[in-house]
Protein backbone atom coordinates (compact mmCIF):
# COMPACT_ATOMS: atom_id res chain seq x y z
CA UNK A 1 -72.06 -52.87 -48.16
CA UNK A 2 -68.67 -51.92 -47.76
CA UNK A 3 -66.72 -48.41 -48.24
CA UNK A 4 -67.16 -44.43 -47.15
CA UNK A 5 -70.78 -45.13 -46.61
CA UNK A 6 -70.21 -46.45 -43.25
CA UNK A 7 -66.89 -45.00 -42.60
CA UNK A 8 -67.15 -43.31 -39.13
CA UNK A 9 -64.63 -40.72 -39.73
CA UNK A 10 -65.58 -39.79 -42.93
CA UNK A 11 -69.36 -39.47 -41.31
CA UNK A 12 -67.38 -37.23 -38.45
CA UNK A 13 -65.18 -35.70 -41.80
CA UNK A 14 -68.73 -34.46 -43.57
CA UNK A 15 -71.01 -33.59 -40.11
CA UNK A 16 -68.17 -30.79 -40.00
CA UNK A 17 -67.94 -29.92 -43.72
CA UNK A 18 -71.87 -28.99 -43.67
CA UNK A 19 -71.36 -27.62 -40.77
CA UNK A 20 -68.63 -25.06 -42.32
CA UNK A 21 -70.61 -24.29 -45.23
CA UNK A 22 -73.68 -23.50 -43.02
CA UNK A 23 -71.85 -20.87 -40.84
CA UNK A 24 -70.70 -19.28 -44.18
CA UNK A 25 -75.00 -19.58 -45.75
CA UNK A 26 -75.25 -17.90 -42.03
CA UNK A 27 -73.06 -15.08 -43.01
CA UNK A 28 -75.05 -14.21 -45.62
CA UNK A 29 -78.44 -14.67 -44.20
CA UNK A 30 -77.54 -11.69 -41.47
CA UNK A 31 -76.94 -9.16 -44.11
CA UNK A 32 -79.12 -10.40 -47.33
CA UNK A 33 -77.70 -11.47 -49.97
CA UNK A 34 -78.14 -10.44 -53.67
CA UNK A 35 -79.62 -12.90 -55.98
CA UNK A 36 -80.03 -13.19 -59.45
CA UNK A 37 -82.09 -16.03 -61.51
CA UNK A 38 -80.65 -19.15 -63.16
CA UNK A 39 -81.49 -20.35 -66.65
CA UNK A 40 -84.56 -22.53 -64.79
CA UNK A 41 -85.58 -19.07 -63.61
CA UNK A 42 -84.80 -20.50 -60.11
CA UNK A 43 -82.62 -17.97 -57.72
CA UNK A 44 -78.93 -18.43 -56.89
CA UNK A 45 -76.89 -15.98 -54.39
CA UNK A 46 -73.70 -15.55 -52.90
CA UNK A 47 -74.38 -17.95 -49.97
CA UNK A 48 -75.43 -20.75 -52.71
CA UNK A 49 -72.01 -20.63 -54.17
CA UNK A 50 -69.77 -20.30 -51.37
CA UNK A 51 -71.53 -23.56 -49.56
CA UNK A 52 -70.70 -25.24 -52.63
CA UNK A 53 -67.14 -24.09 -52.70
CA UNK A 54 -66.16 -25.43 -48.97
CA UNK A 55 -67.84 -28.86 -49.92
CA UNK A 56 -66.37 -29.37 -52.96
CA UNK A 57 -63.30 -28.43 -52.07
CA UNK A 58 -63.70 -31.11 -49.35
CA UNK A 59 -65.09 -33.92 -50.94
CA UNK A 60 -62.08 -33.27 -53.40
CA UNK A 61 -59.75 -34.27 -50.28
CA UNK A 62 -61.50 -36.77 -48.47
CA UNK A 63 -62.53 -38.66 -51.76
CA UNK A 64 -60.90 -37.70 -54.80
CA UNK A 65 -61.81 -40.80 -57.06
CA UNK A 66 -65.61 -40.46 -56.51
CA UNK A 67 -67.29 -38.27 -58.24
CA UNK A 68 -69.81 -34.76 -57.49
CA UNK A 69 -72.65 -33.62 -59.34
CA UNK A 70 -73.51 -30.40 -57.72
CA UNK A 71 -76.27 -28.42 -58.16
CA UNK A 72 -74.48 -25.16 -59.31
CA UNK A 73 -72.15 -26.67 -61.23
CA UNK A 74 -74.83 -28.81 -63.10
CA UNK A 75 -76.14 -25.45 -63.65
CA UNK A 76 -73.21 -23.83 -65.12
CA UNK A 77 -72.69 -27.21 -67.55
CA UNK A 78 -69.91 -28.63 -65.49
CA UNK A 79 -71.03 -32.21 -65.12
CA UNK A 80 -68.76 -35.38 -64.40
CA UNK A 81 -69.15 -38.43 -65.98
CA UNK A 82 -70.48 -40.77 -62.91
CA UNK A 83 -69.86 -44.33 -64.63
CA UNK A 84 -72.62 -46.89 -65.95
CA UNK A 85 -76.09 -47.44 -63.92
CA UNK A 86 -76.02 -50.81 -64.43
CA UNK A 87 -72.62 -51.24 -62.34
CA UNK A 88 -73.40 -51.82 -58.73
CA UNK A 89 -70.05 -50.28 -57.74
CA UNK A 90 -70.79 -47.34 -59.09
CA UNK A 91 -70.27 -44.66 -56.56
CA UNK A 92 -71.24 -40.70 -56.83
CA UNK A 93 -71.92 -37.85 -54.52
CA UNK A 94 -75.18 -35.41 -55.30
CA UNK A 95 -74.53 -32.31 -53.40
CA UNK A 96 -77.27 -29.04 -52.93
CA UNK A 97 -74.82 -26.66 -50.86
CA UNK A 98 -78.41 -24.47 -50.52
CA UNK A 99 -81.93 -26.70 -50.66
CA UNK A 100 -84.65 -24.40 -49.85
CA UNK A 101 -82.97 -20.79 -51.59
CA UNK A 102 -86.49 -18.94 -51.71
CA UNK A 103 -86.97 -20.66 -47.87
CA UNK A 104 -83.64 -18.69 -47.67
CA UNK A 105 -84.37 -15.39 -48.82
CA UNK A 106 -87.77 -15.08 -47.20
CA UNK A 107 -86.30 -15.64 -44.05
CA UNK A 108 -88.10 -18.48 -42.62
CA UNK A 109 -85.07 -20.97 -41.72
CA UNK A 110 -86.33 -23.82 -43.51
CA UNK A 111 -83.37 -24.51 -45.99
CA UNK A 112 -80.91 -26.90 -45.84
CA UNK A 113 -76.91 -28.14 -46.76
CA UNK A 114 -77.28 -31.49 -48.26
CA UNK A 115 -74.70 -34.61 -49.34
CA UNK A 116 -75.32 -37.47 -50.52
CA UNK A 117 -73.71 -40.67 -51.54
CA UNK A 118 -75.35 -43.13 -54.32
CA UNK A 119 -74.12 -46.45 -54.49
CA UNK A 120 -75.46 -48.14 -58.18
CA UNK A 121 -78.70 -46.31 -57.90
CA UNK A 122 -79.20 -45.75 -54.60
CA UNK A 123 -78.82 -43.19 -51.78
CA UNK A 124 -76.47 -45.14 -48.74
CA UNK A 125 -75.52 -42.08 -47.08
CA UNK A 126 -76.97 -38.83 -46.54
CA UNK A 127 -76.44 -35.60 -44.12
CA UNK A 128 -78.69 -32.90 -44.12
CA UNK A 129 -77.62 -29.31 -41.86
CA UNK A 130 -80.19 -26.97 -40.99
CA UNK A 131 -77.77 -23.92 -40.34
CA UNK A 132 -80.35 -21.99 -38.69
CA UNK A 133 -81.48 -24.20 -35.63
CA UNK A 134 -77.64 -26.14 -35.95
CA UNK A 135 -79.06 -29.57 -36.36
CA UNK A 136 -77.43 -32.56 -38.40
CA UNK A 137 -79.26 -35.19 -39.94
CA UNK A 138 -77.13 -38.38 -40.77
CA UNK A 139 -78.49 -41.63 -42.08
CA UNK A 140 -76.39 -44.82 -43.60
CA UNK A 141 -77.67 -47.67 -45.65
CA UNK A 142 -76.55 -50.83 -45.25
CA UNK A 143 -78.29 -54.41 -45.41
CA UNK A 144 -75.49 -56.32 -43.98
CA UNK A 145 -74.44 -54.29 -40.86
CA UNK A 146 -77.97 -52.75 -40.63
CA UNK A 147 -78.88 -48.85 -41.53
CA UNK A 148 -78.36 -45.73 -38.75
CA UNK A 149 -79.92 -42.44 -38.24
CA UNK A 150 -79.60 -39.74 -36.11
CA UNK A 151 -80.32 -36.24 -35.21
CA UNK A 152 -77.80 -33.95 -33.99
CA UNK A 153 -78.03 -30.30 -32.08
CA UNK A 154 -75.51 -27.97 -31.66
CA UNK A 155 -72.70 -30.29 -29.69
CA UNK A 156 -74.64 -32.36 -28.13
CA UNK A 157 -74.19 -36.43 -28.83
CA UNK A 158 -76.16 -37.62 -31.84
CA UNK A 159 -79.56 -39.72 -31.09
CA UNK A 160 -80.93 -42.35 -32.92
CA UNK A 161 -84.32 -41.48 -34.91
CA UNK A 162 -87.09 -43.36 -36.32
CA UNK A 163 -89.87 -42.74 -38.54
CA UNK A 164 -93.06 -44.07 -37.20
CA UNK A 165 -96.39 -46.04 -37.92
CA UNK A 166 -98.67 -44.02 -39.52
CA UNK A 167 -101.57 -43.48 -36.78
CA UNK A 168 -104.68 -44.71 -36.70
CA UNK A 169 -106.33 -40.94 -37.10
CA UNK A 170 -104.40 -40.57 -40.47
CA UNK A 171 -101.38 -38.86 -41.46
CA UNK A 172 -99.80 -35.59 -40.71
CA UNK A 173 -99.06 -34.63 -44.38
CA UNK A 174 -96.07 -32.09 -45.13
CA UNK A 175 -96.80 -29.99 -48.69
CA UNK A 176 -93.90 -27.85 -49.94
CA UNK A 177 -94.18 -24.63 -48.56
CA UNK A 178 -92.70 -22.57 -52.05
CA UNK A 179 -93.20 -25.49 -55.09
CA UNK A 180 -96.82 -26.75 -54.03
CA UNK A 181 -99.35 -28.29 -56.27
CA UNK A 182 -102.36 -27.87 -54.70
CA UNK A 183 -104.26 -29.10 -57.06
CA UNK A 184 -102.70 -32.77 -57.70
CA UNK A 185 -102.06 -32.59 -53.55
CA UNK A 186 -105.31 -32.19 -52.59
CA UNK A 187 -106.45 -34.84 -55.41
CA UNK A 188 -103.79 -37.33 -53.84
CA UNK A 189 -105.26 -36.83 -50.53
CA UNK A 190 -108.73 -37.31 -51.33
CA UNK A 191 -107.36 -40.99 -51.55
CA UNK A 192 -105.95 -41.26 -47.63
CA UNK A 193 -106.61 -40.64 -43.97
CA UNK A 194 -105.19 -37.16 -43.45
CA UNK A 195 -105.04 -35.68 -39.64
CA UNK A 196 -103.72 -32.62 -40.46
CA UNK A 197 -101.03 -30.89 -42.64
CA UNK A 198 -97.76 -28.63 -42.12
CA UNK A 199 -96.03 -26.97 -44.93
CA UNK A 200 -92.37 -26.66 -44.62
CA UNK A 201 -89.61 -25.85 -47.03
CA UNK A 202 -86.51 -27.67 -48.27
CA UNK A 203 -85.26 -31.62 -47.56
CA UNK A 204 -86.51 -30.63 -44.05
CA UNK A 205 -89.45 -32.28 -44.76
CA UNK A 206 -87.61 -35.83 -45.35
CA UNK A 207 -86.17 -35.64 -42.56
CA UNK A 208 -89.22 -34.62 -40.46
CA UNK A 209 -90.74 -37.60 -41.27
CA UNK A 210 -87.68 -39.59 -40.43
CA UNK A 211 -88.01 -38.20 -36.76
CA UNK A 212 -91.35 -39.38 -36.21
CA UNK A 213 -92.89 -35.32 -36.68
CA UNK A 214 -94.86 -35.99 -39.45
CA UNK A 215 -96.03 -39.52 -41.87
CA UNK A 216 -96.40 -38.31 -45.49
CA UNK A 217 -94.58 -36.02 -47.92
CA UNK A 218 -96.21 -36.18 -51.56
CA UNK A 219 -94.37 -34.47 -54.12
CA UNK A 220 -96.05 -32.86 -57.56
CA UNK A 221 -93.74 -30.86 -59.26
CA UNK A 222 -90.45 -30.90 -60.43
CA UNK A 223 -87.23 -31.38 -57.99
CA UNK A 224 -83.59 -32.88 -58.82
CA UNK A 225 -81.91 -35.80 -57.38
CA UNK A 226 -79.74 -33.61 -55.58
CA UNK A 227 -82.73 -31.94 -53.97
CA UNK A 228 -83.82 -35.32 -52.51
CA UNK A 229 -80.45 -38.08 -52.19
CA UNK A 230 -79.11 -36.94 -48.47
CA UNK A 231 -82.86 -36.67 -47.06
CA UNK A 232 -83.74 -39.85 -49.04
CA UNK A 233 -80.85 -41.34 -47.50
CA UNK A 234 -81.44 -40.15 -43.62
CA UNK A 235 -85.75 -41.34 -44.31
CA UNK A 236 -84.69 -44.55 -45.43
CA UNK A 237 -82.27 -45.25 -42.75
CA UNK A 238 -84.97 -44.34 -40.17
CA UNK A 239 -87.25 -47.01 -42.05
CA UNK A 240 -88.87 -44.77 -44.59
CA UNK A 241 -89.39 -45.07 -48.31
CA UNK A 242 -89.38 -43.02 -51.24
CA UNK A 243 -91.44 -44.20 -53.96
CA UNK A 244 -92.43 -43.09 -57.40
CA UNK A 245 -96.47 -43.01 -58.15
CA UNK A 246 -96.32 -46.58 -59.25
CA UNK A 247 -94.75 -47.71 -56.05
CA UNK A 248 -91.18 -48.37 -57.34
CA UNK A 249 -88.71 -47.27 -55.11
CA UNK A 250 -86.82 -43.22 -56.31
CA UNK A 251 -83.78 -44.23 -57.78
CA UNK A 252 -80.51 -41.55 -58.49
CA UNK A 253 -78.00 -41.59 -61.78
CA UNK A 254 -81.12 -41.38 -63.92
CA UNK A 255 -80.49 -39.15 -67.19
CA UNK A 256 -80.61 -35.21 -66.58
CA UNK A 257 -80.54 -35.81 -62.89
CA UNK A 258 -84.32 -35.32 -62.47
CA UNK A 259 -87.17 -36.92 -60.58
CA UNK A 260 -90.78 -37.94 -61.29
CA UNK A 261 -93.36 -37.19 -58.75
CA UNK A 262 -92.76 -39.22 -55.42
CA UNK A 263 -94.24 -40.16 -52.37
CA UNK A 264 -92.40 -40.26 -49.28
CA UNK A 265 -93.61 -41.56 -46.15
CA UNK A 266 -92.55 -43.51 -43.12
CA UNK A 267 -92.79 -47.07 -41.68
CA UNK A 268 -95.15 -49.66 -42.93
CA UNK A 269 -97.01 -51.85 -40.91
């Protein structure tokens, strides 16, 4: 693959954009922001919007021919036309300035600023910012010059990360913390070797799994693509998968932007 996806400054270029826009999401976590419901009934504040605003405005700048379909502005009907699936060059950015907003107003500091970059139909590049513990996520795609993913806190050097083998006890299973199906989840896991569970909130859990933390992430409810592309794109890079129930891999430019039910989970055997 060539292009941004494994451009080094641009990778250096977006660490500090979701950086930015998670010292302004910090600003408003300090003083509680108000919120008022979208037309899913989902919430949107203040913070929400102004992430979106500083990466927009930068993705603008540092690549003005690709195109963004962000999660607010999907909401408010303004959505850009992102070219043909079936082209291979076809290049977009999904952005969630704010993954994890009920994560945000309860406090917790599971919520995440998330960009991603699809090439065709799938994620190649993805950062994920956890403004409250200052860590980056960054993982690249690439098949020729191999894939990359690391895991960043506060200045210190990024190190590599890797998802693991699931072990031979079973799986440390992460279930959505505010969107759960327990029902379908516990029906799913009736089916595997579980060790134990954690519930977390937001792409976080993607990425946990990328890190070695945890092994399996099954999802049973509705989420968007750009809910998933960055963390997709960090798991994968840290030999992960995404998969829909039938075992094909999660694909992105699909119409309306939204997902089936997925499984994500780390390295194979």
């Amino acid at each position: 693959m060539t292009g941004p996806a494994q451009d080094d400054e641009l990778i250096a270029e977006l660490r500090r954009v979701v950086q930015d826009a998670g010292r302004a999401i910090m600003e408003y976590y300090m003083t509680g922001p108000a919120v008022r419901a979208k037309e899913d009934r989902s919430p949107v504040t203040a913070a929400d919007e102004r992430a979106e605003r500083i990466i927009l405005a930068a993705l603008r700048t540092l690549t003005p021919e690709t195109p963004v379909v962000s999660e607010e502005a999907a909401a408010a009907g303004h959505l850009p036309d992102i070219g043909d699936a079936a082209d291979p060059k076809r290049r977009f950015w999904l952005v969630d300035p704010l993954d994890g907003t009920r994560e945000f107003l309860s406090g917790n500091g599971e919520f995440t600023v998330n960009i991603g970059l699809i090439e065709g139909i799938r994620p190649v590049l993805g950062i994920v910012h956890v403004p409250v513990r200052n860590v980056t996520y960054v993982g690249t795609c690439d098949g020729a010059d191999g894939s990359r993913a690391t895991r960043q806190e506060d200045d210190h050097m990024p190190e590599p990360i890797a998802a693991r083998v699931q072990p031979p006890d079973g799986a440390i299973v992460l279930a959505s913390r505010s969107h759960g199906n327990d029902a379908a989840l516990d029906a799913y896991l009736a089916t595997q070797r579980v060790a134990g569970r954690i519930k977390a909130g937001s792409s976080l859990k993607f990425c946990l799994i990328a890190e070695g933390v945890a092994d399996l992430y099954p999802r049973f409810g509705r989420t968007m693509e750009w809910d998933t592309a960055a963390a997709h794109a960090v798991l994968a890079a840290a030999g992960g998968v995404v998969q829909t129930l039938d075992g094909q891999e999660l694909t992105y430019g699909k119409p309306g932007f939204e997902n089936p039910h997925f499984i994500a989970r780390g390295r194979s055997r």
